[in-house]
N, C-alpha and C. Protein backbone atom coordinates (compact mmCIF):
# COMPACT_ATOMS: atom_id res chain seq x y z
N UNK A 1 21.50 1.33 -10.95
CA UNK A 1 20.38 0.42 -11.01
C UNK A 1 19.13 1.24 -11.35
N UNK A 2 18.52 1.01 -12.25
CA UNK A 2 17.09 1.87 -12.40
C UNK A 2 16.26 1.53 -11.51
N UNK A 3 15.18 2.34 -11.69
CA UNK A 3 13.87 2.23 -10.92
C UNK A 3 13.07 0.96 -10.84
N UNK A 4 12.94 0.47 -12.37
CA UNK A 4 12.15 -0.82 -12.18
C UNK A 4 13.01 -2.01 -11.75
N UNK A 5 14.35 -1.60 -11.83
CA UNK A 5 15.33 -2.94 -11.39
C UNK A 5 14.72 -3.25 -9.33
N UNK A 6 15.10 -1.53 -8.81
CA UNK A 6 15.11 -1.67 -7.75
C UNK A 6 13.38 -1.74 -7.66
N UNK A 7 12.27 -1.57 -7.61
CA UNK A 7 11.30 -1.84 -7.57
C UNK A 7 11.08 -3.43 -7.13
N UNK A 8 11.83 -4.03 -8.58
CA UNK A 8 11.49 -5.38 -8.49
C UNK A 8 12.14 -6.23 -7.60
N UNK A 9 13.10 -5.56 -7.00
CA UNK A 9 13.82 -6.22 -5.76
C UNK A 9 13.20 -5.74 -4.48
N UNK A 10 12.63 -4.83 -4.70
CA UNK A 10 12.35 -4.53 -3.30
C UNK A 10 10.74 -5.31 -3.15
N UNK A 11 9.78 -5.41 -4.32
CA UNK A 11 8.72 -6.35 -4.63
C UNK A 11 9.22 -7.74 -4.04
N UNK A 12 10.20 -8.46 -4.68
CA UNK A 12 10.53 -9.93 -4.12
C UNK A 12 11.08 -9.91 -3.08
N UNK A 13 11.79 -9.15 -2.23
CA UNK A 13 12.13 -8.75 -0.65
C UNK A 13 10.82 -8.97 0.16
N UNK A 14 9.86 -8.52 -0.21
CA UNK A 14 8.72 -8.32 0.62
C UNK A 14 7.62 -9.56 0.36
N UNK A 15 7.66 -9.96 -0.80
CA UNK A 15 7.22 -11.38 -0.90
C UNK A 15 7.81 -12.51 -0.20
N UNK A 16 9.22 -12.20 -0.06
CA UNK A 16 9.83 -13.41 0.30
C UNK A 16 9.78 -13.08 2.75
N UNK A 17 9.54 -11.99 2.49
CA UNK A 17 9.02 -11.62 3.87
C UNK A 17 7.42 -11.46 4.38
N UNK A 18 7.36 -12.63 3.38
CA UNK A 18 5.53 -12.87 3.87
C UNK A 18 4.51 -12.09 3.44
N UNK A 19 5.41 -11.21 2.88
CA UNK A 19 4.19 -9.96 2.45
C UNK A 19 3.44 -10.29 1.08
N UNK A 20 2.57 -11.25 0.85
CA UNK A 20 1.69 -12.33 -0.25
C UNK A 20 1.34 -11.51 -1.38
N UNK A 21 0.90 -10.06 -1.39
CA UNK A 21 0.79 -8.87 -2.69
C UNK A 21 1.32 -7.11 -2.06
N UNK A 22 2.39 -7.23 -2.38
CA UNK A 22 3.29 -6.22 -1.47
C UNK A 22 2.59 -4.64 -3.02
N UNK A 23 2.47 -5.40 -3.61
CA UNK A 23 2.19 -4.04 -4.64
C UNK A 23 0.50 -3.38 -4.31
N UNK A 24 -0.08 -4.14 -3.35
CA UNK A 24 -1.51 -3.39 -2.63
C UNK A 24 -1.03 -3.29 -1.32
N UNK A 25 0.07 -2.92 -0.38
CA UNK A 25 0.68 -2.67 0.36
C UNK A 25 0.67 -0.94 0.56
N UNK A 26 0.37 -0.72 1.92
CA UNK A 26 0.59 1.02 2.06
C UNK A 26 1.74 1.18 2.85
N UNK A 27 2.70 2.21 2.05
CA UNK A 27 4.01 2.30 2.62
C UNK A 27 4.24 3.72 2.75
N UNK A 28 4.85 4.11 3.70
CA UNK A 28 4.91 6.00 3.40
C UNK A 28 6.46 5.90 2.69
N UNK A 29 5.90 7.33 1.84
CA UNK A 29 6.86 7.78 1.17
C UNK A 29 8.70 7.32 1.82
N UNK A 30 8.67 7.86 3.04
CA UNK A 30 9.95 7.79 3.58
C UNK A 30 10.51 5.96 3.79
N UNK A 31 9.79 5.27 3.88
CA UNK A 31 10.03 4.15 4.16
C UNK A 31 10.16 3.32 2.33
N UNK A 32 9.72 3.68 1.84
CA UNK A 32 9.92 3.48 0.39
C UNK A 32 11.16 3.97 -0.07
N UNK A 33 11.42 5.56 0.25
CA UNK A 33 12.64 6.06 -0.21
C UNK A 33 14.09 5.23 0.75
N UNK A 34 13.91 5.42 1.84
CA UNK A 34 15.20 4.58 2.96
C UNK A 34 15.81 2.91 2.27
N UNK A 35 14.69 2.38 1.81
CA UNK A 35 14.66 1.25 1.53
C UNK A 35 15.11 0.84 0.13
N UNK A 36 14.56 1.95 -0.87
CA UNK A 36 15.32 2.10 -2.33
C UNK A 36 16.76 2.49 -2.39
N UNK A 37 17.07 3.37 -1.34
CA UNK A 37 18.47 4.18 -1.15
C UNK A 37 19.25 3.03 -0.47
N UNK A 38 18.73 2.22 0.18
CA UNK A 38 19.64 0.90 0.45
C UNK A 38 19.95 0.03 -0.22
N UNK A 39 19.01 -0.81 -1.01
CA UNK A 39 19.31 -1.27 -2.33
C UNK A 39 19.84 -0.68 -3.31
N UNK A 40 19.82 0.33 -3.56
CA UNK A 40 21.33 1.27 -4.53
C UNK A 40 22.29 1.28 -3.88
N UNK A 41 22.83 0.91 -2.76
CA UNK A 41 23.79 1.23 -1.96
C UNK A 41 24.06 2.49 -1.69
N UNK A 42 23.01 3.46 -1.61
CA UNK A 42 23.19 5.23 -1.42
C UNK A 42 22.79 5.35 0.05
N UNK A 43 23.38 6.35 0.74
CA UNK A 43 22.85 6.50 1.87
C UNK A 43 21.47 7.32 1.86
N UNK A 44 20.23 7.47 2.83
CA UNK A 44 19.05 8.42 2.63
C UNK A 44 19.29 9.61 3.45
N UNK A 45 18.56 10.50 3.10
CA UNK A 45 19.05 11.66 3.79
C UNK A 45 18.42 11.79 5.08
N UNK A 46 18.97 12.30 6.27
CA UNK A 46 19.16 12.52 7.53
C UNK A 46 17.40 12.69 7.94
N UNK A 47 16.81 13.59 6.58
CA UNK A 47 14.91 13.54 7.25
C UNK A 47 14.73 12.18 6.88
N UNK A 48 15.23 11.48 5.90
CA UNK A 48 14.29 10.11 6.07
C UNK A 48 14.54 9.23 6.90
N UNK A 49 15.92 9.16 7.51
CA UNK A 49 16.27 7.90 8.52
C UNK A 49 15.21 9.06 9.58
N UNK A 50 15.33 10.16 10.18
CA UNK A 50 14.42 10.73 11.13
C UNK A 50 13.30 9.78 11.21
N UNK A 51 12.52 10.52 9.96
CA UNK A 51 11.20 9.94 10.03
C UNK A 51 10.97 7.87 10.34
N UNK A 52 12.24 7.22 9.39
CA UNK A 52 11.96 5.90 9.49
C UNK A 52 12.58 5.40 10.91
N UNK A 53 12.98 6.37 11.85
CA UNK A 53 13.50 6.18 12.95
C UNK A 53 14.94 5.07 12.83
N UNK A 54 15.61 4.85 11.95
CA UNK A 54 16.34 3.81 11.92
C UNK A 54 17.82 4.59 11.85
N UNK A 55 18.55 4.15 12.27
CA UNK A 55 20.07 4.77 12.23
C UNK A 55 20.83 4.43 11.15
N UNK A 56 21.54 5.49 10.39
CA UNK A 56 22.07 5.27 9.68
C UNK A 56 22.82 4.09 8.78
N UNK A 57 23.35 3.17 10.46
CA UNK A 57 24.02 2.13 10.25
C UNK A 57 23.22 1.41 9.74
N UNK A 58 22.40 1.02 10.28
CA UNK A 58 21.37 -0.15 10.10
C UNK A 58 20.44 -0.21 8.79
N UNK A 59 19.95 1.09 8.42
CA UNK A 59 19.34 1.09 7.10
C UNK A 59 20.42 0.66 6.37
N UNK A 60 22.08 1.13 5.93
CA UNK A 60 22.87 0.80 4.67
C UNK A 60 23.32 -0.45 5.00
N UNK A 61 23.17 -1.17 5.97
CA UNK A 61 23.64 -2.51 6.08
C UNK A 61 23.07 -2.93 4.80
N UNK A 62 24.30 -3.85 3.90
CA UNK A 62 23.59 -4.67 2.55
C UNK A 62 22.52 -5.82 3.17
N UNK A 63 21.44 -5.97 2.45
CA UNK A 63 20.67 -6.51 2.42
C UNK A 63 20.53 -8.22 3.26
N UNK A 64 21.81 -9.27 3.14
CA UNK A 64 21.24 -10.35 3.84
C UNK A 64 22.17 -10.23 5.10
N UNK A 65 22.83 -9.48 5.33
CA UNK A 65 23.46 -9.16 7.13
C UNK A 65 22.37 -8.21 7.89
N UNK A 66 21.20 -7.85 7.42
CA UNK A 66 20.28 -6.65 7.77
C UNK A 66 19.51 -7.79 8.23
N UNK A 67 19.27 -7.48 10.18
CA UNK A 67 19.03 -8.32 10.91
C UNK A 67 17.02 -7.89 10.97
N UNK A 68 16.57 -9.06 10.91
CA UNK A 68 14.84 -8.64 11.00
C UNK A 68 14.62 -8.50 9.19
N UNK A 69 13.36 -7.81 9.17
CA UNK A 69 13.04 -7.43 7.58
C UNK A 69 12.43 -6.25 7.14
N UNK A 70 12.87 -5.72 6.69
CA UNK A 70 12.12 -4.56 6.17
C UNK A 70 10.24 -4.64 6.29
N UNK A 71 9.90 -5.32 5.77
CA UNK A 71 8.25 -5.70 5.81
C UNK A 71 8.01 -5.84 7.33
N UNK A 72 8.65 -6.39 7.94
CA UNK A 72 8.23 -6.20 9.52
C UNK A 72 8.70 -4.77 9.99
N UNK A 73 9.11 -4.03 9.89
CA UNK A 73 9.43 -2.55 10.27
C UNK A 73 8.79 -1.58 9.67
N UNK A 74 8.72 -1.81 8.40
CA UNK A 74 7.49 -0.71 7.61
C UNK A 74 5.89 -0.81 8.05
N UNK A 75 6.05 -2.41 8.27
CA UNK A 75 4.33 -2.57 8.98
C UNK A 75 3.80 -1.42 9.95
N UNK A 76 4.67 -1.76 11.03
CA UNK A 76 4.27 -1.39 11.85
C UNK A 76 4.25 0.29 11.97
N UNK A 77 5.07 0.90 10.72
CA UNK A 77 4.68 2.25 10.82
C UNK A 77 3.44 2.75 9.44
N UNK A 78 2.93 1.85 9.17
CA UNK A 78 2.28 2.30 7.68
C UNK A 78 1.24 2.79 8.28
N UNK A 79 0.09 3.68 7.29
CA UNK A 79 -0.92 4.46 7.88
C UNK A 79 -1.85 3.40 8.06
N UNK A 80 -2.60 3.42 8.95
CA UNK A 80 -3.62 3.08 9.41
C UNK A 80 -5.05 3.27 8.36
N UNK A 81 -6.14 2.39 7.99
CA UNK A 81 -6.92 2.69 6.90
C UNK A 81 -7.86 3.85 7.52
């Protein structure tokens, strides 16, 4: 899947999770990468589940059995303005 494929899925993921202009959205790097590597179906490497605190399992869960939403879990770790 290329970049702009997964981009644009992970764009309408976050729209469809309330997030109204997800492309003026602040996301850290690691939570961007965990979240692209799930939608490819790749696993992320061991520092990024660290940092996104999420367990292995739970980040590669495919997308509509993945309980809660991504946009509610990245919120709450994004930087502060």
């Amino acid at each position: 899947m290329s970049i702009n494929a997964l981009m644009a899925t992970l764009v309408a993921e976050l729209t469809a999770d309330e997030i109204p202009t997800p492309l003026a959205e602040r996301f850290t790097l690691a939570h961007v990468w965990a979240d692209l590597a799930r939608l490819a179906g790749e696993t992320p490497p061991a520092s990024v589940l660290a940092l996104v605190g999420e367990s292995l399992d739970t980040i590669c869960e495919p997308l509509p059995q993945r309980p809660g939403s991504y946009a509610e879990h990245a919120l709450q770790f994004a930087p502060a303005d």
